[in-house]
N, C-alpha and C. Protein backbone atom coordinates (compact mmCIF):
# COMPACT_ATOMS: atom_id res chain seq x y z
N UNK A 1 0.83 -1.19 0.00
CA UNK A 1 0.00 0.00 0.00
C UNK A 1 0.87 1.26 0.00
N UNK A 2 2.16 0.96 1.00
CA UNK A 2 2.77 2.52 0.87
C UNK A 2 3.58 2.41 0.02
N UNK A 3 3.64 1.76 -1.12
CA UNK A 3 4.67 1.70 -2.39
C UNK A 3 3.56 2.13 -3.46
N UNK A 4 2.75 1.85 -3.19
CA UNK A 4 1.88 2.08 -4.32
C UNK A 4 1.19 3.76 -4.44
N UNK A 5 1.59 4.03 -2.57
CA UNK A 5 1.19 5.70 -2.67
C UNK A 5 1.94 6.29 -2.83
N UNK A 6 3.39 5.72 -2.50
CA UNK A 6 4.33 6.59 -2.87
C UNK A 6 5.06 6.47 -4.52
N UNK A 7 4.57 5.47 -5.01
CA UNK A 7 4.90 5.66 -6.85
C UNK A 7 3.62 6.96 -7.23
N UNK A 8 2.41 6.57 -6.73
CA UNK A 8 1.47 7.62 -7.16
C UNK A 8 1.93 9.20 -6.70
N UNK A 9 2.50 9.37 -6.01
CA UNK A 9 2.61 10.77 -5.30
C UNK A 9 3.98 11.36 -6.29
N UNK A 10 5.05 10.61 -6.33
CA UNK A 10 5.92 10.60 -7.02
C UNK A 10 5.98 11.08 -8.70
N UNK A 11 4.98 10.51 -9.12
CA UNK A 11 5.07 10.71 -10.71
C UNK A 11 3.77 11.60 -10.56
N UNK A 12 2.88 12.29 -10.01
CA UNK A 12 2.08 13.13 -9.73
C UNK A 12 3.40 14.52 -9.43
N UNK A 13 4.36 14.32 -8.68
CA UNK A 13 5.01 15.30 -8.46
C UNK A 13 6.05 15.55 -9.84
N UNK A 14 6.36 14.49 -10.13
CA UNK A 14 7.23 14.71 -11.68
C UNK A 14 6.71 15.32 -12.57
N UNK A 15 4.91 14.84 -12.88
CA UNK A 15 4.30 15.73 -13.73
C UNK A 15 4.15 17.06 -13.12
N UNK A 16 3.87 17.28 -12.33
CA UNK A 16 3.50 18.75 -11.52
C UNK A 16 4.89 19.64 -12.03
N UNK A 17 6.10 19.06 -11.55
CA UNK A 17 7.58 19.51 -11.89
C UNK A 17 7.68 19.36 -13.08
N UNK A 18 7.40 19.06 -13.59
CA UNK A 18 7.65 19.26 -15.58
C UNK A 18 6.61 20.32 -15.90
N UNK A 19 5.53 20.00 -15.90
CA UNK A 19 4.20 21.20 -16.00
C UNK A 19 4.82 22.42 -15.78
N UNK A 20 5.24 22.79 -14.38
CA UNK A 20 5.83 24.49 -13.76
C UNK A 20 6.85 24.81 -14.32
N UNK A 21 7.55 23.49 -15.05
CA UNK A 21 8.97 24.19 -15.48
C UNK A 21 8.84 24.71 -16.82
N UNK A 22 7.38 24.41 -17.16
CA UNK A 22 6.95 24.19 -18.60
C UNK A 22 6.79 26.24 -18.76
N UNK A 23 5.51 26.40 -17.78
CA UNK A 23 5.54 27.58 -18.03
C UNK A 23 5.90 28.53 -16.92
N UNK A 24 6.78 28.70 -17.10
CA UNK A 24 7.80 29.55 -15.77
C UNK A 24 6.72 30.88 -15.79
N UNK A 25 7.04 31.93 -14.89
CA UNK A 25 6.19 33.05 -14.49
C UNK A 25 7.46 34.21 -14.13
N UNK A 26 7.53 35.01 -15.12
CA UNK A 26 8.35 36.52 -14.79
C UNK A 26 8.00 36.84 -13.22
N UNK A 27 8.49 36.65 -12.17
CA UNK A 27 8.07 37.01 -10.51
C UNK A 27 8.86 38.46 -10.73
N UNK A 28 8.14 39.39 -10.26
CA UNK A 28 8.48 40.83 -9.67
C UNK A 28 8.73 41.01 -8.38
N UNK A 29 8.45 39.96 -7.57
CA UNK A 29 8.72 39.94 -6.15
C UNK A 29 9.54 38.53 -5.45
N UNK A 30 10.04 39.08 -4.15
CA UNK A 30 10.60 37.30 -3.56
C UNK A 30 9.28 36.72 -3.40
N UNK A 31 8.31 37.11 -3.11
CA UNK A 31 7.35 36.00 -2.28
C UNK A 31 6.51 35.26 -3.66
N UNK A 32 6.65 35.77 -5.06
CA UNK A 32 6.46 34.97 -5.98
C UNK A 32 7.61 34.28 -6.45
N UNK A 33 9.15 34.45 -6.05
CA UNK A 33 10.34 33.84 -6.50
C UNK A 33 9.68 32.14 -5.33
N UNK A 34 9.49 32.98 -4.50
CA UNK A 34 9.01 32.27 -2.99
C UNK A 34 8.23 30.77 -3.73
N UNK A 35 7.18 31.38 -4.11
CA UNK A 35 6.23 30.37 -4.69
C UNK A 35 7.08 29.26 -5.80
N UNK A 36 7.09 29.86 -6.82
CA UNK A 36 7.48 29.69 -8.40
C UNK A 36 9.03 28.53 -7.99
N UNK A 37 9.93 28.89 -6.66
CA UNK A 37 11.12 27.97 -6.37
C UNK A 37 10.08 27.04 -5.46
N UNK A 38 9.44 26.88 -4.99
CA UNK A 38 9.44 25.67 -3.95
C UNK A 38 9.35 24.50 -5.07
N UNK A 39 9.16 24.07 -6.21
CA UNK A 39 9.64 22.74 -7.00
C UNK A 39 10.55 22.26 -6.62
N UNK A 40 11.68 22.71 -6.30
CA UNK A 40 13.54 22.81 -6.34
C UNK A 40 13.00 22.29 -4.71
N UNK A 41 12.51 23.00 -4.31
CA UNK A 41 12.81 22.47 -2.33
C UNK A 41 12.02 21.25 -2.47
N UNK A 42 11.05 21.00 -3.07
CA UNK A 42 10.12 20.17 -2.84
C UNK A 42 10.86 18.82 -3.24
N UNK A 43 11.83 18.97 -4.45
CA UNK A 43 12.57 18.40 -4.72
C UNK A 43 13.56 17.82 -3.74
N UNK A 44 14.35 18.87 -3.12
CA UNK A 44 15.38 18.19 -1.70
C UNK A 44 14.40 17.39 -0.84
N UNK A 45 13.39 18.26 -0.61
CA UNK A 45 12.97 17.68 0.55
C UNK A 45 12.58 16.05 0.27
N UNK A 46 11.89 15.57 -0.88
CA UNK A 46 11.93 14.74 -1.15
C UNK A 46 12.91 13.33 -1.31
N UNK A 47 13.70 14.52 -1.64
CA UNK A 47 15.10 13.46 -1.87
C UNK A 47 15.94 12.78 -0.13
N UNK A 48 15.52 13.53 0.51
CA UNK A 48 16.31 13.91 1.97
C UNK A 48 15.27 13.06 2.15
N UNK A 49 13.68 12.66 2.39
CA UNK A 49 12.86 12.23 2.62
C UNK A 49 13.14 10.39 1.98
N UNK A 50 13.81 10.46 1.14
CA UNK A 50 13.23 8.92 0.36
C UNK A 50 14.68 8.05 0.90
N UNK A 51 15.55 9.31 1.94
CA UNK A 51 16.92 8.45 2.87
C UNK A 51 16.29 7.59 3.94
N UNK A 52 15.24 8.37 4.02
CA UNK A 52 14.62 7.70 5.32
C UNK A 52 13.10 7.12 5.53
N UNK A 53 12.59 7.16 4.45
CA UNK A 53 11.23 6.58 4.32
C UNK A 53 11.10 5.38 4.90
N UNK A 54 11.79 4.44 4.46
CA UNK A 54 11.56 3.28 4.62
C UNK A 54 11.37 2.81 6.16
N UNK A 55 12.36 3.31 6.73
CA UNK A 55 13.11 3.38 8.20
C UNK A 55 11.50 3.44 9.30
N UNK A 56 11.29 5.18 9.04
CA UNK A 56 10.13 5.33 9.37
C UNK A 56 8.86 4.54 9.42
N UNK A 57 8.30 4.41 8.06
CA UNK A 57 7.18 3.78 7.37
C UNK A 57 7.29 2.32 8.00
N UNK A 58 8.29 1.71 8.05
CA UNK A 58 8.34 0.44 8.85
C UNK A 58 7.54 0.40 10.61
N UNK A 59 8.24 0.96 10.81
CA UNK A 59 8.06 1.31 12.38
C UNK A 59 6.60 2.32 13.05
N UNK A 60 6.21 2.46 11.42
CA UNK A 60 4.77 3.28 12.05
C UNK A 60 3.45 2.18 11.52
N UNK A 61 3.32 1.35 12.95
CA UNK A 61 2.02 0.34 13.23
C UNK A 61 0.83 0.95 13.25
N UNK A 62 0.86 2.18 13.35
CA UNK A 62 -0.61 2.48 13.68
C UNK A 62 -1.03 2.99 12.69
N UNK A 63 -2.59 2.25 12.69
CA UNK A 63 -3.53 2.76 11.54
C UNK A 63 -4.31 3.72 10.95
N UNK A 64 -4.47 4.52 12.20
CA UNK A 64 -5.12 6.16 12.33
C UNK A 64 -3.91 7.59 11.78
N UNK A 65 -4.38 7.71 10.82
CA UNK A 65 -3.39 9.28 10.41
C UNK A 65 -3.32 10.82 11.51
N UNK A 66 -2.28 10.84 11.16
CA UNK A 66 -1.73 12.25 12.25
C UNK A 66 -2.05 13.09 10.96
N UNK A 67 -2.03 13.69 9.63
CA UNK A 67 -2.04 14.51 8.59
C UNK A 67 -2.46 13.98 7.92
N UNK A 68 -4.21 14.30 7.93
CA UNK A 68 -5.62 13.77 7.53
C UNK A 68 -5.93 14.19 6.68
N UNK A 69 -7.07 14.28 5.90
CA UNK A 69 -7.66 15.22 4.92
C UNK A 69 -8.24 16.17 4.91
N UNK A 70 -8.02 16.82 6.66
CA UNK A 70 -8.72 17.59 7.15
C UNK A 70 -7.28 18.89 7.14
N UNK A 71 -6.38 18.16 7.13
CA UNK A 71 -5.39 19.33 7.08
C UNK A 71 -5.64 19.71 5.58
N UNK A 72 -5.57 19.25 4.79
CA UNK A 72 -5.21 19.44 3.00
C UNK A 72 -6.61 20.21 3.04
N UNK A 73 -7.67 20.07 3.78
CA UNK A 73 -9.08 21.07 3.46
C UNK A 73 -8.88 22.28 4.19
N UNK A 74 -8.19 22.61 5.28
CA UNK A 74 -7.25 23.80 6.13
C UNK A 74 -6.23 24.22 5.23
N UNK A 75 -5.23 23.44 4.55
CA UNK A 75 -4.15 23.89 3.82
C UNK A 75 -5.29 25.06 2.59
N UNK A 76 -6.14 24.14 1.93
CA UNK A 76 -6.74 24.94 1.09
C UNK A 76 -7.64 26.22 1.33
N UNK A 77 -8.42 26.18 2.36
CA UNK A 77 -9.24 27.27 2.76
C UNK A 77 -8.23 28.62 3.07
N UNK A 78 -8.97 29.99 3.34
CA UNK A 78 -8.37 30.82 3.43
C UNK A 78 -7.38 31.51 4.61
N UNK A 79 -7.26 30.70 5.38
CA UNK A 79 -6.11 30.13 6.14
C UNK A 79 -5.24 29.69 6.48
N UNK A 80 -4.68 29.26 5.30
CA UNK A 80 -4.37 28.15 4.62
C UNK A 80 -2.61 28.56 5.33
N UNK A 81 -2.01 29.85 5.00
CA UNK A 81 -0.87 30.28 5.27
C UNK A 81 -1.00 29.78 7.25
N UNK A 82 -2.10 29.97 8.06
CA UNK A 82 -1.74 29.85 9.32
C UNK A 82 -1.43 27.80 9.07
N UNK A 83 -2.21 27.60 8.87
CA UNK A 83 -2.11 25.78 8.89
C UNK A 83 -0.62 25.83 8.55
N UNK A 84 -0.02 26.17 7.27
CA UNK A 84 1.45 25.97 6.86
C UNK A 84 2.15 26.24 7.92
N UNK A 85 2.15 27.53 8.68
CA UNK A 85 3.32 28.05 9.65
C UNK A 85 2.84 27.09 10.54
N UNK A 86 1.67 26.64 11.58
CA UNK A 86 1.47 25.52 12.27
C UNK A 86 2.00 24.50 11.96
N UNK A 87 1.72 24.36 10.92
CA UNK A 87 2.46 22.35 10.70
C UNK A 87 4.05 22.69 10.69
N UNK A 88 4.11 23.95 10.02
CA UNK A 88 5.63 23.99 9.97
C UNK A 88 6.51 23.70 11.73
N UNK A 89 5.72 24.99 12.43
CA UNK A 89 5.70 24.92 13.51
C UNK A 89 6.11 23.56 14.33
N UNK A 90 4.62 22.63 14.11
CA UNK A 90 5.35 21.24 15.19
C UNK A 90 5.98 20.34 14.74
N UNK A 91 6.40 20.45 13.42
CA UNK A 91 7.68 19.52 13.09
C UNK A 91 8.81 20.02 13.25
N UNK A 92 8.82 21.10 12.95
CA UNK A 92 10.27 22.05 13.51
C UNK A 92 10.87 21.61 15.19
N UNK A 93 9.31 22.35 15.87
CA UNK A 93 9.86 22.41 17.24
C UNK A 93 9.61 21.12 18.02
N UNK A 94 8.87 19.90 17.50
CA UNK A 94 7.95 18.37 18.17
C UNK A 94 8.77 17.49 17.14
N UNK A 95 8.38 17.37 16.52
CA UNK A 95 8.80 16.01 15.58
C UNK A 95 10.27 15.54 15.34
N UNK A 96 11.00 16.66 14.68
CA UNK A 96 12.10 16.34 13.93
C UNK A 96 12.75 16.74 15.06
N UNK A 97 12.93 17.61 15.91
CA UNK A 97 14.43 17.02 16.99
C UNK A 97 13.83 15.85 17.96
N UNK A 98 13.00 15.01 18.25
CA UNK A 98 13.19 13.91 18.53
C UNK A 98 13.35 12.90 17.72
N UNK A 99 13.50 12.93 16.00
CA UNK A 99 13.72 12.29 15.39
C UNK A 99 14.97 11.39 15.32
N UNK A 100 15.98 12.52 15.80
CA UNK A 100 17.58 11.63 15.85
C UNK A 100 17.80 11.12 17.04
N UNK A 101 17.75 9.79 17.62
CA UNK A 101 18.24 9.18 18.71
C UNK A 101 19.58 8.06 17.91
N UNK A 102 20.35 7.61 19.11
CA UNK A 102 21.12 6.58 18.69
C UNK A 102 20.55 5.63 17.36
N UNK A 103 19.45 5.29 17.51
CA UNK A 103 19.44 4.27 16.81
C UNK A 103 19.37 4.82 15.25
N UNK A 104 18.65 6.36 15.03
CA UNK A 104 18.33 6.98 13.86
C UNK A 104 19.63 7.96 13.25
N UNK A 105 21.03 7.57 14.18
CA UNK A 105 21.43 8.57 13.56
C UNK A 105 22.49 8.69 12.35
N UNK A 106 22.00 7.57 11.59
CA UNK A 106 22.70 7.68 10.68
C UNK A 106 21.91 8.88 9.61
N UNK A 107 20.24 8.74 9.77
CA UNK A 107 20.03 9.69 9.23
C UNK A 107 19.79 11.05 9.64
N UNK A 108 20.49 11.42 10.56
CA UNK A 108 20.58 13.03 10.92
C UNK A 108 21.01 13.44 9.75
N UNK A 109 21.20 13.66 8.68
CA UNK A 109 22.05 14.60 8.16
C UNK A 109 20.64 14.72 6.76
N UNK A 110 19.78 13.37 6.46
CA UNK A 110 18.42 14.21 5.91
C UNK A 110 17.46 14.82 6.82
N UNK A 111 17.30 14.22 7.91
CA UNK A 111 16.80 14.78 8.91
C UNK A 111 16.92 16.18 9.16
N UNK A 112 18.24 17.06 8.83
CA UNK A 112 18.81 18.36 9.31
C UNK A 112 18.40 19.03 8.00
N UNK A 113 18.64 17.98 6.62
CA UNK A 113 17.98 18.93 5.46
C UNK A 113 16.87 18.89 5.12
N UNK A 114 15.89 18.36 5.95
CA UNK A 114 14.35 18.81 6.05
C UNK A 114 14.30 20.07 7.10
N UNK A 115 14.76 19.47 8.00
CA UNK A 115 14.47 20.80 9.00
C UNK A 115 15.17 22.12 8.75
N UNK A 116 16.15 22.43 7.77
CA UNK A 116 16.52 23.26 7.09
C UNK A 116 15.72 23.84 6.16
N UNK A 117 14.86 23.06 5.19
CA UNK A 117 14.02 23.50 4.46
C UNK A 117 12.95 24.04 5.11
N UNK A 118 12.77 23.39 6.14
CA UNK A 118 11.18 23.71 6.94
C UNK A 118 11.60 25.20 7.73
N UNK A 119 12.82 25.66 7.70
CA UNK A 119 13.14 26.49 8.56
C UNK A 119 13.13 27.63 7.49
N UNK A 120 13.66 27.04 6.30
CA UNK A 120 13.63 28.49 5.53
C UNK A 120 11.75 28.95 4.58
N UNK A 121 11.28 27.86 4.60
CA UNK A 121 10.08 27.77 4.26
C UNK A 121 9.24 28.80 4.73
N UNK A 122 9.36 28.55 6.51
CA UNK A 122 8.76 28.81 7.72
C UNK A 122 9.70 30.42 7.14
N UNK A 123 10.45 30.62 7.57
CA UNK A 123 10.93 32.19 7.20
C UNK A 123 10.19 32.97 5.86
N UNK A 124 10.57 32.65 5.02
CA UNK A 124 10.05 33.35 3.87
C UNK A 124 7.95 33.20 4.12
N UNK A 125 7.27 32.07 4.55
CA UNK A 125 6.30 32.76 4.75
C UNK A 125 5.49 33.57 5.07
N UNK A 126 6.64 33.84 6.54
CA UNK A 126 6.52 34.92 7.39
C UNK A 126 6.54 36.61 6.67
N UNK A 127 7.43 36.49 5.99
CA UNK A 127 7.63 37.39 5.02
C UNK A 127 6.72 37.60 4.27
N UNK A 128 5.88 36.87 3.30
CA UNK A 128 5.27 36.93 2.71
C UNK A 128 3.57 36.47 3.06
N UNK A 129 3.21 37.06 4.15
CA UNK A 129 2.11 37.00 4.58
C UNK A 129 0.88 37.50 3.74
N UNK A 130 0.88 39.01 3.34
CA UNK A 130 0.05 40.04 2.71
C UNK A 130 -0.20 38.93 1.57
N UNK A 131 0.74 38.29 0.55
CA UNK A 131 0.83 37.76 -0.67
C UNK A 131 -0.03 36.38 -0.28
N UNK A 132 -0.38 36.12 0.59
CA UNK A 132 -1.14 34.62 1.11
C UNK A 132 -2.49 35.00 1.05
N UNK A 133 -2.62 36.53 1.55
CA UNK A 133 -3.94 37.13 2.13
C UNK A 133 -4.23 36.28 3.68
N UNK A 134 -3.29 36.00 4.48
CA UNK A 134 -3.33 35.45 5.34
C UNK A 134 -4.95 35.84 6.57
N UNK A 135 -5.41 34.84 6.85
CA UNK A 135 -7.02 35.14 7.31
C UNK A 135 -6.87 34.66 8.36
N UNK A 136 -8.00 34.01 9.38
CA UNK A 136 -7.60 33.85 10.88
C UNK A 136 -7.21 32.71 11.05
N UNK A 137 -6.75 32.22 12.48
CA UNK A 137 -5.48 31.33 12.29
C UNK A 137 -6.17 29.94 12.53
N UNK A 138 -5.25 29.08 12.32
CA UNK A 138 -5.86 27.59 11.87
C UNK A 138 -5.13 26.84 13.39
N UNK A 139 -6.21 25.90 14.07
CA UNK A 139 -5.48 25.37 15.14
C UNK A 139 -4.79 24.49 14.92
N UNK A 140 -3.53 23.96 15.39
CA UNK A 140 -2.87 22.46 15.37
C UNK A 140 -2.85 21.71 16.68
N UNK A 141 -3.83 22.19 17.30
CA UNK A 141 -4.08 21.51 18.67
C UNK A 141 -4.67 19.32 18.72
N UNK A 142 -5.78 19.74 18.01
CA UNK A 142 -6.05 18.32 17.45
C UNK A 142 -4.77 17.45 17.14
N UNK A 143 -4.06 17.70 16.21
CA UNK A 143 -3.00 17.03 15.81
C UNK A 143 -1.95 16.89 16.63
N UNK A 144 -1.62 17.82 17.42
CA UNK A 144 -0.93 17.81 18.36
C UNK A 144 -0.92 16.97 19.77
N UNK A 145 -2.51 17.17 20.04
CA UNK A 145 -3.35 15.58 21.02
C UNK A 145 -3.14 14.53 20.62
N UNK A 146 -3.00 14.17 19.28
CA UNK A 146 -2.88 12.85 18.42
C UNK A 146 -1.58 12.22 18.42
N UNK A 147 -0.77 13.37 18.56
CA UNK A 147 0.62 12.90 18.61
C UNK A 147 1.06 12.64 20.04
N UNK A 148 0.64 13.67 20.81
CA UNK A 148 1.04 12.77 22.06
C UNK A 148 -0.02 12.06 22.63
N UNK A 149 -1.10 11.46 22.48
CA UNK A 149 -1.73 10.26 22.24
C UNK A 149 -1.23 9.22 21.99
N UNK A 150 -0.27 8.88 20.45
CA UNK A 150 -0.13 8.08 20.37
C UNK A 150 1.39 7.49 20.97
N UNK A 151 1.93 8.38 22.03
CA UNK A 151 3.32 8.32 22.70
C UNK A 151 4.34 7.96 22.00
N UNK A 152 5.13 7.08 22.08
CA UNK A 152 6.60 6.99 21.15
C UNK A 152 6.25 6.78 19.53
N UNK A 153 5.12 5.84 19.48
CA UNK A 153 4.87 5.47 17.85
C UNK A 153 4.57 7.12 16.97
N UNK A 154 3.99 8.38 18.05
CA UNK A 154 3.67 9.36 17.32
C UNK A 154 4.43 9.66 16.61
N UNK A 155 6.03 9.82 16.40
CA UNK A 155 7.37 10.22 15.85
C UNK A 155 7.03 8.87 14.85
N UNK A 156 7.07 7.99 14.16
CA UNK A 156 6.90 7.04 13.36
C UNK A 156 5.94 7.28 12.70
N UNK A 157 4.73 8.02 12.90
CA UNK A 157 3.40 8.60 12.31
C UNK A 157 3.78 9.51 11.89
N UNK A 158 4.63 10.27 12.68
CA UNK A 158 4.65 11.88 12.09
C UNK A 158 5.60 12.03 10.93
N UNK A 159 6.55 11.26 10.91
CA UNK A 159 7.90 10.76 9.93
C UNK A 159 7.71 10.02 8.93
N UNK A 160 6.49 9.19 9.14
CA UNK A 160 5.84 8.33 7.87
C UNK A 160 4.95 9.27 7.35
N UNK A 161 4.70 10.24 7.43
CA UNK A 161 3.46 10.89 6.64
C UNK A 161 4.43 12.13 6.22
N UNK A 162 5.35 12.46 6.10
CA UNK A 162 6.03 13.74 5.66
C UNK A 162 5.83 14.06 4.20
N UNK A 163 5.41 13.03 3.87
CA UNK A 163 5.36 12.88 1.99
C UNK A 163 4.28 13.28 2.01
N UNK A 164 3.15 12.93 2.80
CA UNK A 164 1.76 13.62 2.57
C UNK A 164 1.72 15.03 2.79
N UNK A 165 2.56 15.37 4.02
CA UNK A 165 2.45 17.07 4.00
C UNK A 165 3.30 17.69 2.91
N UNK A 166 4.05 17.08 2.27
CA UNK A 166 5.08 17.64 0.83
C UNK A 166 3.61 17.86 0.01
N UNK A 167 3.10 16.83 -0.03
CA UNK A 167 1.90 16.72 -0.94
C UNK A 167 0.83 18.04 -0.59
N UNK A 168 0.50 18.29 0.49
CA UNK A 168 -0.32 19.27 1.06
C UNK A 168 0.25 20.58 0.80
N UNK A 169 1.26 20.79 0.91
CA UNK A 169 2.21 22.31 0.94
C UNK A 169 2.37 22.48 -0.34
N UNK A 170 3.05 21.34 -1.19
CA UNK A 170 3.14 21.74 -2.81
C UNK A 170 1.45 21.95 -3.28
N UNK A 171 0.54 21.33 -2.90
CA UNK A 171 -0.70 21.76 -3.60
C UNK A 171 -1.42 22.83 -3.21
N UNK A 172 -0.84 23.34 -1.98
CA UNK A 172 -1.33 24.70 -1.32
C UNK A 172 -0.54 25.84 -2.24
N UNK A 173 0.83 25.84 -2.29
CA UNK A 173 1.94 26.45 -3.10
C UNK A 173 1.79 26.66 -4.71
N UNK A 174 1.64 25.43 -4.96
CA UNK A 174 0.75 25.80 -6.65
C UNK A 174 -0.39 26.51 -6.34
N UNK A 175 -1.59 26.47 -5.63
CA UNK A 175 -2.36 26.85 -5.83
C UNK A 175 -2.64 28.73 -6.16
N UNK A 176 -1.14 29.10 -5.43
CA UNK A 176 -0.82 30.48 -5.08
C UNK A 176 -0.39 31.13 -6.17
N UNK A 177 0.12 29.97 -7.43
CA UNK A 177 1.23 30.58 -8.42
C UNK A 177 0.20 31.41 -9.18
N UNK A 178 1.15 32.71 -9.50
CA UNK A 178 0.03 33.55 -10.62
C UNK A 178 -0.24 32.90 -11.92
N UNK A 179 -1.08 32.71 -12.06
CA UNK A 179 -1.87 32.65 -13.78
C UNK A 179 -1.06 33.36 -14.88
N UNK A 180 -1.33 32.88 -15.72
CA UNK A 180 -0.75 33.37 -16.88
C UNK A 180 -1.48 34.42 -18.02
């Protein structure tokens, strides 16, 4: 099942990345350079992501999702910028530094280039708030109960689904790009 979502997500993102490169967009500003580059991050992050998929995805038993379809309907609504800085938020400061223990640390070093991306992500949104039309803020409290709910396995949930929030952020991120 998770080979089969992750070939689908994969060549969904290749077409998406061929499509944008197809018709690039003259940006007059960073926060459309902002938009128009996240392919390229979406790209690392991915790549930094597929060091450690397996690792994760193994070790996450539980059947209930932490990054539901309820986030991707938050990512989309007009809020959408608070949900991003939130999710950005508890993987930054919850997820990914308990990610590296002894046993994980061979992959600290994709581990550090996600949370690098998520850090500069998280920056430039900030920046570019007005350009979001940023509206009132989106809770991550729910998700946050869920995770420490599900106690140690939550980090295995939250690490196995990173491809789904790539998926959520790039379709929030296109959705922003100007028209032609």
């Amino acid at each position: 099942m998770h080979f089969f979502r992750f070939l689908l997500c994969s060549l969904l993102t290749m077409l998406l990345a061929e499509y944008s490169q197809c018709i690039a967009i003259p940006c007059k500003d960073n926060c459309c350079s902002f938009v128009e580059g996240f392919p390229l991050r979406l790209k690392n992050l991915r790549s930094s992501y597929d060091e450690i998929r397996d690792y994760y995805e193994t070790n996450d038993e539980l059947e209930v999702a932490l990054i539901n379809k309820t986030v991707l309907e938050n990512f989309k609504s007009p809020y959408g910028c608070h949900v991003f800085d939130e999710v950005l938020h508890f993987y930054l400061g919850t997820v990914l530094p308990t990610a590296v223990t002894e046993e994980t640390k061979r992959f600290q070093t994709s581990i550090d280039n996600i949370g690098n991306i998520f850090q500069a992500l998280k920056k430039d949104m900030i920046k570019c708030r007005r350009y979001f039309k940023c509206q009132k803020p989106f809770e991550i409290a729910s998700i946050k109960k869920s995770y420490n709910d599900m106690k140690e396995k939550g980090l295995y949930k939250a690490m196995g689904e990173l491809d789904l929030l790539f998926n959520y952020i790039e379709e929030y991120l296109a959705s922003k790009r100007q028209k032609q």
